[in-house]
C-alpha atoms as a PDB file:
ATOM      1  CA  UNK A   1     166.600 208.164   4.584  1.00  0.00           C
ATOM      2  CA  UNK A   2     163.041 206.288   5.474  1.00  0.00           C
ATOM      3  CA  UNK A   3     161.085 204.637   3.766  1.00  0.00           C
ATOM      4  CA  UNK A   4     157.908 206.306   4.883  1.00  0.00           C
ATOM      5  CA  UNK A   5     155.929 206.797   1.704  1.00  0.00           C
ATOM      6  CA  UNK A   6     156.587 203.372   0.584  1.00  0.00           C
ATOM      7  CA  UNK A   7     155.604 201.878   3.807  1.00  0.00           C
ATOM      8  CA  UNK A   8     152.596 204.097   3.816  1.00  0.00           C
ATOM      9  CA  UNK A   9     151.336 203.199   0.960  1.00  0.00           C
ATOM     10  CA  UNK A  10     150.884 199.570   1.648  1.00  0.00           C
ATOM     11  CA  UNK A  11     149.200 200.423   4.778  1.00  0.00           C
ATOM     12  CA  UNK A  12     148.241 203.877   5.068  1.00  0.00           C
ATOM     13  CA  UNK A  13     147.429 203.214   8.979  1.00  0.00           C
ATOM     14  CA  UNK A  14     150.593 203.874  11.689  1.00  0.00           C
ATOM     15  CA  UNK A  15     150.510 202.140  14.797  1.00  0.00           C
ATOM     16  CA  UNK A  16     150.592 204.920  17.308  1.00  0.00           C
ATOM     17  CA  UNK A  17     152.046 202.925  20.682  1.00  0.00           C
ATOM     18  CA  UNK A  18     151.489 205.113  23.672  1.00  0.00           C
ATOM     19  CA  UNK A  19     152.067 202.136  26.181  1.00  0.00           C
ATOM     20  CA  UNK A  20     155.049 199.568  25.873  1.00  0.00           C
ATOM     21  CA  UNK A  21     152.483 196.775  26.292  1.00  0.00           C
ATOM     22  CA  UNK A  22     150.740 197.055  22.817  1.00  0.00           C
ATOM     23  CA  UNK A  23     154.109 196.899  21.240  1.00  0.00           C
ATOM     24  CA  UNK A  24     153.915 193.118  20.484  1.00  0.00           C
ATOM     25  CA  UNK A  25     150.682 193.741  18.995  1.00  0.00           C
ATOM     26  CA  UNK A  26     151.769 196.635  16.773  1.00  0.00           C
ATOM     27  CA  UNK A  27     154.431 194.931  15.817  1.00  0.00           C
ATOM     28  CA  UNK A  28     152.134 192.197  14.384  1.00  0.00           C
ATOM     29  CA  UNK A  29     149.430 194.134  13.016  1.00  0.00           C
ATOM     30  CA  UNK A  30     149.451 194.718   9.565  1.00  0.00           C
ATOM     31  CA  UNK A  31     150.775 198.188  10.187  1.00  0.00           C
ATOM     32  CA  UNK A  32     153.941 198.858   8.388  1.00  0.00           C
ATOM     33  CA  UNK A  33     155.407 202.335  10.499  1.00  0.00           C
ATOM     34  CA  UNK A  34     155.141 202.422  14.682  1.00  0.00           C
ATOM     35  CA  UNK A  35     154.927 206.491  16.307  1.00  0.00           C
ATOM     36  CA  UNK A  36     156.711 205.476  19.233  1.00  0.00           C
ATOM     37  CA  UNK A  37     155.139 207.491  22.200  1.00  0.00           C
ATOM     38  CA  UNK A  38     156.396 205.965  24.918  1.00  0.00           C
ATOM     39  CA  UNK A  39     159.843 204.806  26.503  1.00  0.00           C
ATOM     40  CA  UNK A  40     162.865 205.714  27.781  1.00  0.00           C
ATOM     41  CA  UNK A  41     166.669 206.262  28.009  1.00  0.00           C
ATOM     42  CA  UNK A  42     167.193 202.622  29.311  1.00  0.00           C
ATOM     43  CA  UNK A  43     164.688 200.624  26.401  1.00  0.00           C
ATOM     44  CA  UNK A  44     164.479 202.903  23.474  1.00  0.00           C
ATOM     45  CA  UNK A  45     167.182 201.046  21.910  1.00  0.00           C
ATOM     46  CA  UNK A  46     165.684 197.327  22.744  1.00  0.00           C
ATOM     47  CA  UNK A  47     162.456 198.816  21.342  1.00  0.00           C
ATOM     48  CA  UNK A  48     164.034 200.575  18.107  1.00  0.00           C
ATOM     49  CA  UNK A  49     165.557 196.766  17.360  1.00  0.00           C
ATOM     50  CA  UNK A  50     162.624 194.716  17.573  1.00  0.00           C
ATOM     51  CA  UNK A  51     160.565 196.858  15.534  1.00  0.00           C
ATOM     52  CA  UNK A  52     163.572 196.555  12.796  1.00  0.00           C
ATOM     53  CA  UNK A  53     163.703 192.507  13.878  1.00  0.00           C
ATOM     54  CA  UNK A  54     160.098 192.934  12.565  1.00  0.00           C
ATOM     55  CA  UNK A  55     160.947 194.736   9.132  1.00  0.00           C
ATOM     56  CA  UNK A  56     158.855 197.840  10.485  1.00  0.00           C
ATOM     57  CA  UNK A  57     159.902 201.093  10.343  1.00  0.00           C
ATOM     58  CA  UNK A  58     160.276 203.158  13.811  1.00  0.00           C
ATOM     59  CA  UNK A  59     159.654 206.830  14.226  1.00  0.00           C
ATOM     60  CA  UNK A  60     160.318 208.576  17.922  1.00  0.00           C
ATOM     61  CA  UNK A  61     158.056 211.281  18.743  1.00  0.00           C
ATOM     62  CA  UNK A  62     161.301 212.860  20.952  1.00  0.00           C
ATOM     63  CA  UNK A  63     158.642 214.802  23.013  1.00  0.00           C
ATOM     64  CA  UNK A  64     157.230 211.774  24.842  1.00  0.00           C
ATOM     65  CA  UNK A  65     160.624 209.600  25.370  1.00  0.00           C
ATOM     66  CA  UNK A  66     161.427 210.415  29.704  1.00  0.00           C
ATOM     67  CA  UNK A  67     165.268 209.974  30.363  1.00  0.00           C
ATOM     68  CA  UNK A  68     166.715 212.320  27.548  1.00  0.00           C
ATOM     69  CA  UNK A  69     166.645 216.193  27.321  1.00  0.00           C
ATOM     70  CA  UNK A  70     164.127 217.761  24.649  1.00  0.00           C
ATOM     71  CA  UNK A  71     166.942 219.659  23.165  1.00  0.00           C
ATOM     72  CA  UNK A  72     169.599 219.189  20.721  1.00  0.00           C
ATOM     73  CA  UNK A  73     172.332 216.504  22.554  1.00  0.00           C
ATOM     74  CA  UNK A  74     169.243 214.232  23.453  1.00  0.00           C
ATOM     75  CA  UNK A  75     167.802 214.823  19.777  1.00  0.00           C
ATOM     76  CA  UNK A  76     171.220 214.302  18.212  1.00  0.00           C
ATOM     77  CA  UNK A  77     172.156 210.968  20.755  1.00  0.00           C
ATOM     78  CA  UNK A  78     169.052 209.217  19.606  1.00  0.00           C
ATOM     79  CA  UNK A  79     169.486 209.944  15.856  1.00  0.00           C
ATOM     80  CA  UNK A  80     173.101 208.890  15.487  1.00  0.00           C
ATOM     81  CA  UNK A  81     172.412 205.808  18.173  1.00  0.00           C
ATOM     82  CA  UNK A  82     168.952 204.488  18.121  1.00  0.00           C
ATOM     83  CA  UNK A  83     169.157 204.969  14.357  1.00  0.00           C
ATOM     84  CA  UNK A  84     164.861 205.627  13.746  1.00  0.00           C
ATOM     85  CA  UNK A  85     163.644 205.790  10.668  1.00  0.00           C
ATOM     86  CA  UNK A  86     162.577 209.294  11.803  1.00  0.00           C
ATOM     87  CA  UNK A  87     161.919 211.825  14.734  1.00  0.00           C
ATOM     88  CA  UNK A  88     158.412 213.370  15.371  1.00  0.00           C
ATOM     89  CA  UNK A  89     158.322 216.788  17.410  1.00  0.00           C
ATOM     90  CA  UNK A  90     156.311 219.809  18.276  1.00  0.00           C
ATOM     91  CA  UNK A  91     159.327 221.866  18.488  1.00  0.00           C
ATOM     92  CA  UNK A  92     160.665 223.734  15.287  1.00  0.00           C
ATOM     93  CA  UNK A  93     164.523 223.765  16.642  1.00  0.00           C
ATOM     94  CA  UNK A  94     164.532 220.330  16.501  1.00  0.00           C
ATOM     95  CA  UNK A  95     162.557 220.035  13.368  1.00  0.00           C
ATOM     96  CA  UNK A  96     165.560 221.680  11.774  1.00  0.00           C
ATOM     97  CA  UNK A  97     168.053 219.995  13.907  1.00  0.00           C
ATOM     98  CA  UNK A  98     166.731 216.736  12.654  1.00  0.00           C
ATOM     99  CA  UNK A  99     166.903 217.574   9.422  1.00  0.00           C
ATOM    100  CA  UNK A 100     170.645 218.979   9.349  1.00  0.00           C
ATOM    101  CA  UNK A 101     171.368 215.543  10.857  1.00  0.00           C
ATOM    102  CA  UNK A 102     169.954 213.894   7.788  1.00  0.00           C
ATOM    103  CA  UNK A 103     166.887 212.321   9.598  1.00  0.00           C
ATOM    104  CA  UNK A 104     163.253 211.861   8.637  1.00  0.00           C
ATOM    105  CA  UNK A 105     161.588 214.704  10.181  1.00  0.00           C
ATOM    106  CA  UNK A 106     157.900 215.066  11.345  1.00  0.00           C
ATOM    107  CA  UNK A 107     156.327 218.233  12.434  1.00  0.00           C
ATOM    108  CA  UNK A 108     153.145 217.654  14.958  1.00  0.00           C
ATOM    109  CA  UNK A 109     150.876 220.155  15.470  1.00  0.00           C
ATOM    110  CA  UNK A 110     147.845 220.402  17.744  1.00  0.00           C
ATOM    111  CA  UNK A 111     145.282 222.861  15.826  1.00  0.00           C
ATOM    112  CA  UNK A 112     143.199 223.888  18.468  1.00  0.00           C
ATOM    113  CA  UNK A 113     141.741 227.316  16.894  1.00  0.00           C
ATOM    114  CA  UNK A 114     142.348 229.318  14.044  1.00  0.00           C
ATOM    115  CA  UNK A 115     145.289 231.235  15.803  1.00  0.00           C
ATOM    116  CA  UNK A 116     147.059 227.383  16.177  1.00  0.00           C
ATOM    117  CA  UNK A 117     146.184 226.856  12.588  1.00  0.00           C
ATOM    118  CA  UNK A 118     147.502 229.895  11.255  1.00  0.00           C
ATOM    119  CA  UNK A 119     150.831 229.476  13.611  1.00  0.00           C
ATOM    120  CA  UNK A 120     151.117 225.941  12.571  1.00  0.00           C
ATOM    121  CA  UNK A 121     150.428 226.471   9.033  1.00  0.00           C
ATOM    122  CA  UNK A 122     153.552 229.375   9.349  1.00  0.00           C
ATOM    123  CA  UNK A 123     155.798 226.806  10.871  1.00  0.00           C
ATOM    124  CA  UNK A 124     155.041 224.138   8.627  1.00  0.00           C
ATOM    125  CA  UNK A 125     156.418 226.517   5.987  1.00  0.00           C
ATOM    126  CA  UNK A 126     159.127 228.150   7.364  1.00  0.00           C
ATOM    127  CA  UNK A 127     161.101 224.332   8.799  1.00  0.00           C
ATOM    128  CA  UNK A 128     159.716 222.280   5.704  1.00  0.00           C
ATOM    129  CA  UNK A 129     159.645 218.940   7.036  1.00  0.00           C
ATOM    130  CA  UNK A 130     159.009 215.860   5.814  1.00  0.00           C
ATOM    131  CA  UNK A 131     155.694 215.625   6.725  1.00  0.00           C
ATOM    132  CA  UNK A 132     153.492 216.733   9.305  1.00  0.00           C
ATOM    133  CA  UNK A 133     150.975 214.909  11.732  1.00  0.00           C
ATOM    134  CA  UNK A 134     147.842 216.935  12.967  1.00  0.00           C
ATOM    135  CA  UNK A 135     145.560 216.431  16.098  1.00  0.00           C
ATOM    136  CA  UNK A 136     142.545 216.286  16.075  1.00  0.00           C
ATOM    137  CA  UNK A 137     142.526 213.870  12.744  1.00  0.00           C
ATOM    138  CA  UNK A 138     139.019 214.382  12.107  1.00  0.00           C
ATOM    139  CA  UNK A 139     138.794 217.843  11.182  1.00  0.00           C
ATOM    140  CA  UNK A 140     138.891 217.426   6.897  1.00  0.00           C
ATOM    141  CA  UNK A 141     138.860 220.675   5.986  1.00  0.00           C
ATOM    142  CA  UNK A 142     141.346 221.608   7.936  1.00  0.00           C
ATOM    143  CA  UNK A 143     143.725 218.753   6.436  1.00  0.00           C
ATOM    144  CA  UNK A 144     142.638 219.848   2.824  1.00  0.00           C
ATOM    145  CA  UNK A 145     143.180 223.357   3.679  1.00  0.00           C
ATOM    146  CA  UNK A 146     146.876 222.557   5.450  1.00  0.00           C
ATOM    147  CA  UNK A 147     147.990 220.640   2.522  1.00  0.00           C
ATOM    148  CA  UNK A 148     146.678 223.607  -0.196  1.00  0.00           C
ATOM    149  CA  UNK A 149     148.602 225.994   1.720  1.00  0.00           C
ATOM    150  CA  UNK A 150     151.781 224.214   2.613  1.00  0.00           C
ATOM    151  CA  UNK A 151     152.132 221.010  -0.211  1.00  0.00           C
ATOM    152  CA  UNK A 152     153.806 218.956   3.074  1.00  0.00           C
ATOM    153  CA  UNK A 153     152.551 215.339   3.569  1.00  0.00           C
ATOM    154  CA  UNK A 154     150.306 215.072   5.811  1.00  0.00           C
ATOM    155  CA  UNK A 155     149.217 212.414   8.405  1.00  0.00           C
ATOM    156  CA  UNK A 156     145.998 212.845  11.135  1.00  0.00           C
ATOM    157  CA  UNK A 157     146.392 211.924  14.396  1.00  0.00           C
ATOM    158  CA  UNK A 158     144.110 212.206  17.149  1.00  0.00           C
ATOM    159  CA  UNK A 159     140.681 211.127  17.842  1.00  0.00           C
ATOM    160  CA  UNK A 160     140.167 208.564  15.198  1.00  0.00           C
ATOM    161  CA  UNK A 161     138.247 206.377  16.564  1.00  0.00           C
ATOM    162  CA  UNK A 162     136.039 204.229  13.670  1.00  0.00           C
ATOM    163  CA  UNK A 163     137.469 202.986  10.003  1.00  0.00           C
ATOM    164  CA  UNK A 164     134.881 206.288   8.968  1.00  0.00           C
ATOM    165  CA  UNK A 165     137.552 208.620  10.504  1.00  0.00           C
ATOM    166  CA  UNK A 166     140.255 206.750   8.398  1.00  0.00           C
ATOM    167  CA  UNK A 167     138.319 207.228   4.969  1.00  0.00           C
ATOM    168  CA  UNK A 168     137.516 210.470   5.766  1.00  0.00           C
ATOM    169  CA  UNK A 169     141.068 212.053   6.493  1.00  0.00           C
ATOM    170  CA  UNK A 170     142.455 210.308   3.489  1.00  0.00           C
ATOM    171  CA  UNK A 171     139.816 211.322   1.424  1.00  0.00           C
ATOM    172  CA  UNK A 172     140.558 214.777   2.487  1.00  0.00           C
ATOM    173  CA  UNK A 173     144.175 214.059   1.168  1.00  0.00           C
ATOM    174  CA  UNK A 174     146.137 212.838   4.501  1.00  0.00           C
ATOM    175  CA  UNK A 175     148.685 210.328   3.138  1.00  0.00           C
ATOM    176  CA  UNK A 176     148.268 208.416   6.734  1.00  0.00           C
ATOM    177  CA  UNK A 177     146.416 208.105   9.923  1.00  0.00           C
ATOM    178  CA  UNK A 178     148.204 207.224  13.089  1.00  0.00           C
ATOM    179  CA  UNK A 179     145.929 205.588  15.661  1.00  0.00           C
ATOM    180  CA  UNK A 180     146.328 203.927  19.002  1.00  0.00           C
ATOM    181  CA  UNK A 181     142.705 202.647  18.594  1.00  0.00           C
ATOM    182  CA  UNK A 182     144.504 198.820  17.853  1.00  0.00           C
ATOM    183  CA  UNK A 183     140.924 197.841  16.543  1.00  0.00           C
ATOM    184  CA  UNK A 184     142.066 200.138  13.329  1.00  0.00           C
ATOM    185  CA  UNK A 185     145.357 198.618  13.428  1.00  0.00           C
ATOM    186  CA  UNK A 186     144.543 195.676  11.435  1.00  0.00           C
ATOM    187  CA  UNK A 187     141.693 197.162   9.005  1.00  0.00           C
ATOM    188  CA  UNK A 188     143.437 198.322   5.635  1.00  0.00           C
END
């Protein structure tokens, strides 16, 4: 299983890479876990290995890779042959797919209203995962509140765009933020 919360706690920030041309300078930031947004069936692999080459730990939001099917043979071929430290999704099938297959599993959830809050805070408890990433970031109530009713880790995502935004989500009680803003990258 990952090493998430270890990783996280030397550096509670997570290189969110959204474009494969950041990679090299995620990979050395000071960041100790890469959200892998972007790629595809013909480089995840290359990219999974040099962010291992770098002692990093790699987790594949499966929503955002293009080449493989969002469903359970694409979820299942990159588990057992990528080999990430963990999956991110929106989808709770795969949540619990990825958990049957003995993978670090991470729930994201876009809270756009109360109706998305109360939905998400429902499917947070009925797969369990791991943890669960939230967009916007910056809403702290809302992260207190999700953690209160749902004890899951939780990370912020999403619109975090000074070092303020960072204090403020983990003083709310997120255990991470994941930013593409590479400024942040190499603040802890």
């Amino acid at each position: 299983m990952s090493n998430f919360f270890e990783k996280i706690k030397k550096n509670p920030i997570i290189a969110a890479v959204n474009e494969l041309d950041v990679l090299t300078e995620a990979l050395n930031s000071p960041c100790e876990s890469i959200f892998l947004l972007t790629g595809n069936i013909f480089n995840l692999k290359e990219i999974a290995n040099k962010v291992k080459t770098k002692n990093k730990e790699i987790y594949i939001d499966i929503d955002s890779i293009d080449g493989f099917s969002k469903d359970t043979w694409g979820l299942e071929y990159i588990i057992k042959n990528i080999h990430p430290n963990g999956i991110i999704t929106t989808k709770e099938n795969l949540v619990w797919l990825s958990k049957d297959l003995g993978a670090f599993t991470i729930l994201k959830l876009f809270i756009l209203d109360s109706i998305s809050l109360k939905k998400g805070i429902q499917s947070i408890n009925t797969t369990r995962p791991h943890a669960v990433e939230i967009f916007p970031g910056i809403m702290p109530k809302i992260t207190k509140m999700i953690f209160s009713e749902t004890n899951i880790p939780i990370i912020t995502s999403g619109l975090i765009i000074k070092m303020e935004d960072v204090k403020e989500s983990l003083n709310a009680g997120a255990i991470a933020v994941s930013t593409n803003n590479k400024s942040l990258w190499h603040m802890t």
